[in-house]
C-alpha atoms as a PDB file:
ATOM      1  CA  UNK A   1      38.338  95.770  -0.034  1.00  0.00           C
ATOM      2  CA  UNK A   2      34.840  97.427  -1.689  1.00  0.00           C
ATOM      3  CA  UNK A   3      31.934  96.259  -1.851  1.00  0.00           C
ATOM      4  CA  UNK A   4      32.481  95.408  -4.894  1.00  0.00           C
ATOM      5  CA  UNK A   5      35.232  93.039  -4.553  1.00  0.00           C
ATOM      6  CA  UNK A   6      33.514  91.235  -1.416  1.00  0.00           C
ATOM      7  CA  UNK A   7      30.488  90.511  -3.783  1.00  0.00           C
ATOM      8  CA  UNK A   8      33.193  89.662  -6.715  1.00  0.00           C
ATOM      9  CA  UNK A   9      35.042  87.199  -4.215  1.00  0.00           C
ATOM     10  CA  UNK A  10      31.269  85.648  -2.831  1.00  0.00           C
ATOM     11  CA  UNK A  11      30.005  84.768  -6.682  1.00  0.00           C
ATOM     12  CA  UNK A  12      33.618  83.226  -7.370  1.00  0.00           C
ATOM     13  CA  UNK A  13      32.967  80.358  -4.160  1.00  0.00           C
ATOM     14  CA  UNK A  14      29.367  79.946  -5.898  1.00  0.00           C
ATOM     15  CA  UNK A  15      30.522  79.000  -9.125  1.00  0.00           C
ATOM     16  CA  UNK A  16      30.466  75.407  -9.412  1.00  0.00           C
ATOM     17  CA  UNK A  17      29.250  72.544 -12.607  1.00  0.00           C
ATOM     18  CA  UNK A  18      30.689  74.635 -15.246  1.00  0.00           C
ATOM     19  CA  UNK A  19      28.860  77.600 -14.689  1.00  0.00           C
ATOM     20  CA  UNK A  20      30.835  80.834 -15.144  1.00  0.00           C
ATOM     21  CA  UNK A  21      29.616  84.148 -13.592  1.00  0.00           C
ATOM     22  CA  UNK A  22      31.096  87.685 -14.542  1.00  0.00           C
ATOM     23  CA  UNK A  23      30.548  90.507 -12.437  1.00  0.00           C
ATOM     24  CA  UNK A  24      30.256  94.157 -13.986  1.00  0.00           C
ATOM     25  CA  UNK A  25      29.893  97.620 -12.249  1.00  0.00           C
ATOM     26  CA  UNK A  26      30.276 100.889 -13.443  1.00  0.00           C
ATOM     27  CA  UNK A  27      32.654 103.255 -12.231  1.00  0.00           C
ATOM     28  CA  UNK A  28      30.487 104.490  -8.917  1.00  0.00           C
ATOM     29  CA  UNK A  29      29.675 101.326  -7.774  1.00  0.00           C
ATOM     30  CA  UNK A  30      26.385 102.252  -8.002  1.00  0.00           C
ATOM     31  CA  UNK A  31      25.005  99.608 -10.675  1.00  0.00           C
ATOM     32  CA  UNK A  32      26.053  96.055 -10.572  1.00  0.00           C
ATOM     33  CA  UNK A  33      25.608  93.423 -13.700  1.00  0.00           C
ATOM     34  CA  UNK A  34      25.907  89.682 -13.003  1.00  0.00           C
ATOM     35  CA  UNK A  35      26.219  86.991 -16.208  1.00  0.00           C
ATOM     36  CA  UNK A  36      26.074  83.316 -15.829  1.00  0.00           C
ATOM     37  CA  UNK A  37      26.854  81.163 -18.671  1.00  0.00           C
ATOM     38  CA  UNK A  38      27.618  77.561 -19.541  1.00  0.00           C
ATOM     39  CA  UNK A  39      29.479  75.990 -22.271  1.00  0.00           C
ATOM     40  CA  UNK A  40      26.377  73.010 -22.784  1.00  0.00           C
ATOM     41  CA  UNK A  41      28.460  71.877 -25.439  1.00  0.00           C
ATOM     42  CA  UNK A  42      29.568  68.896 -23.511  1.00  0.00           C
ATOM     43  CA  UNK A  43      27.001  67.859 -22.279  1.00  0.00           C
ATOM     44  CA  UNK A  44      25.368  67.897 -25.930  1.00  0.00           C
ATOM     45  CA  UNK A  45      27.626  65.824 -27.262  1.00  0.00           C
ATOM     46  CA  UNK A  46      27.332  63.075 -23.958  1.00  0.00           C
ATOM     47  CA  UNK A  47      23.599  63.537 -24.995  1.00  0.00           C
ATOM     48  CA  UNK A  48      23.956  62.681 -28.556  1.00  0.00           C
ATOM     49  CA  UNK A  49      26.398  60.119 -27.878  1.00  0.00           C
ATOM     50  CA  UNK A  50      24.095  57.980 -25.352  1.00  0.00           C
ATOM     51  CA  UNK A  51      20.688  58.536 -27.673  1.00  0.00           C
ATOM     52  CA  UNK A  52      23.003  57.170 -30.936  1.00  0.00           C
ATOM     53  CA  UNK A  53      23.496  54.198 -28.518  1.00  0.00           C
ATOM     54  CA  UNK A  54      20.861  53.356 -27.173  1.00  0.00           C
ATOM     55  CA  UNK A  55      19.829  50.522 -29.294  1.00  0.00           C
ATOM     56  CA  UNK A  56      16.998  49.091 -29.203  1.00  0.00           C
ATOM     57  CA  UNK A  57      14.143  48.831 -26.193  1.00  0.00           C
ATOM     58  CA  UNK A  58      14.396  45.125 -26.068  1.00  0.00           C
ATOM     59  CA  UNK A  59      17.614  45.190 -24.310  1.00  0.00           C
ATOM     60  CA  UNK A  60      17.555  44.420 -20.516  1.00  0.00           C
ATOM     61  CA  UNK A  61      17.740  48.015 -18.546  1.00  0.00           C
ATOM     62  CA  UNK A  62      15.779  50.229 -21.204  1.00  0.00           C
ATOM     63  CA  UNK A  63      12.325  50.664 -19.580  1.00  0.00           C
ATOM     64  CA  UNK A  64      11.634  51.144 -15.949  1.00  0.00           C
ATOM     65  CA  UNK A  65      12.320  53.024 -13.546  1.00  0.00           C
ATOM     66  CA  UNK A  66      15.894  55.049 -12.450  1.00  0.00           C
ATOM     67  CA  UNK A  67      16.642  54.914 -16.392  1.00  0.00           C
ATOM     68  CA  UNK A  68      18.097  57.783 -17.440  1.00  0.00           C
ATOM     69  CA  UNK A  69      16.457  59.718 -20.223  1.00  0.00           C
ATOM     70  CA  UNK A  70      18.185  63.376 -20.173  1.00  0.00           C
ATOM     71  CA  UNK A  71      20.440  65.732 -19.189  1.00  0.00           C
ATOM     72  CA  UNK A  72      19.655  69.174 -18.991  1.00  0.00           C
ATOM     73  CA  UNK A  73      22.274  71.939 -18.444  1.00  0.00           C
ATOM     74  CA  UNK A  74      22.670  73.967 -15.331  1.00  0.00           C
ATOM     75  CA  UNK A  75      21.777  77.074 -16.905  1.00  0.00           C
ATOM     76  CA  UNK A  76      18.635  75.686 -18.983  1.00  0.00           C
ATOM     77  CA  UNK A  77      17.572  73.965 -15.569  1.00  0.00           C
ATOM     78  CA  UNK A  78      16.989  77.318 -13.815  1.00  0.00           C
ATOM     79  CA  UNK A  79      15.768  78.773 -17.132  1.00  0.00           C
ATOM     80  CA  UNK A  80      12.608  76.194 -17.257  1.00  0.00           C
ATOM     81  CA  UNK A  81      12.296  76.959 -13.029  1.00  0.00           C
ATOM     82  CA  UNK A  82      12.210  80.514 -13.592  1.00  0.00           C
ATOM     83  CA  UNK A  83       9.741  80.244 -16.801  1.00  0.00           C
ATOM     84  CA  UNK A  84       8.022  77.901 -14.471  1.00  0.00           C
ATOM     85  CA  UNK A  85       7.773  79.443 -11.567  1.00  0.00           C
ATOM     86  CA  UNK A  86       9.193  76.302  -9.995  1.00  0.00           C
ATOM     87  CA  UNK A  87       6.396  74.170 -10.739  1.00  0.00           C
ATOM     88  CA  UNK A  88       8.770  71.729 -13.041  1.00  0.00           C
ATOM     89  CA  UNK A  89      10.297  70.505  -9.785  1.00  0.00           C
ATOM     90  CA  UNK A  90       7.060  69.483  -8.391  1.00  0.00           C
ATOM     91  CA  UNK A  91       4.910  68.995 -11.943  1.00  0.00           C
ATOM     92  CA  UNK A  92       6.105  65.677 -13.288  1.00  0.00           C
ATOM     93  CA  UNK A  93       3.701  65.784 -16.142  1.00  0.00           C
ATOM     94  CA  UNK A  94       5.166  69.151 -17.041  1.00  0.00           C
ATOM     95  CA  UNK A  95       8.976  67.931 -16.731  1.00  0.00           C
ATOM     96  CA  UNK A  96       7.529  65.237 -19.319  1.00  0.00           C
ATOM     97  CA  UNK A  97       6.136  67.961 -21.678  1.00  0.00           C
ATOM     98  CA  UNK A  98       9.138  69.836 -21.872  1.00  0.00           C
ATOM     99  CA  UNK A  99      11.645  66.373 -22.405  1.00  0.00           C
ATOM    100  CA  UNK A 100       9.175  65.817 -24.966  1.00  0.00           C
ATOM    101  CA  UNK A 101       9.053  69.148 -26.880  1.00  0.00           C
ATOM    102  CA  UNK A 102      10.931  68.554 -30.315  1.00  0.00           C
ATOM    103  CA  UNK A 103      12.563  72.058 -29.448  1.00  0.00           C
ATOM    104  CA  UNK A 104      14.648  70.215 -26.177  1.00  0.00           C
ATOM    105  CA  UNK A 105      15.065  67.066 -28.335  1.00  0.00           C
ATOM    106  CA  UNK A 106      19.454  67.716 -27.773  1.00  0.00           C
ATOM    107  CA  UNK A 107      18.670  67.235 -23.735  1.00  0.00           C
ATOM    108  CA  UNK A 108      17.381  63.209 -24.682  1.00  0.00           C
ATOM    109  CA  UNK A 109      19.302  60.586 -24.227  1.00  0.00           C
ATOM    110  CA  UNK A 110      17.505  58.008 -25.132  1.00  0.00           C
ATOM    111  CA  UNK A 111      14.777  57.757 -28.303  1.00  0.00           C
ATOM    112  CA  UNK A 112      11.507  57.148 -26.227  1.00  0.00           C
ATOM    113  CA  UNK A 113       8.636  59.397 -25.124  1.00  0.00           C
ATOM    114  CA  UNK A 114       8.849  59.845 -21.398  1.00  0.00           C
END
């Protein structure tokens, strides 16, 4: 087995919540490419789904706490970490900003402003 194909077999465990890795060398082994992707298409759709029926904020288990207002993809997750340099995870007035940027409006599930 190369070195290659231990890494290969490694990255396959790894992948998990519909993230898919492919793993490219070149002929040498010398140079190694690693792509992660996710189809966010479902998750989308869930999205869109749950905002269309939300109703309205009078109904009993809109506002508070532990409701849940988004779901953001895998992939995107470790995008806003990276861009971030971690701070979203400890920044909750930056998670807020970003929920609330019209450009991540497809993560929302619900109307509201967080």
């Amino acid at each position: 087995m190369t070195k290659v194909d231990d890494l290969y077999n490694k990255l396959e465990k790894v992948e998990q919540n519909m993230l898919h890795t492919t793993f490219h060398s070149n002929a040498d082994e010398t140079e190694f490419t690693i792509n992660t992707y996710q189809d966010c298409e479902p998750i989308l759709e869930e999205n869109k789904a749950a905002y269309n029926n939300y109703g309205d904020l009078l109904t009993p288990g809109k506002t508070g706490e532990g409701v849940r207002v988004a779901s953001i993809p895998l992939n995107v997750w470790e995008q806003w970490k990276k861009d971030t340099n971690g701070e979203i995870e400890k920044d909750h007035n930056l998670m807020k900003k970003y929920l609330n940027d019209p450009d991540n409006k497809y993560f929302r599930t619900t109307p509201t402003r967080v």
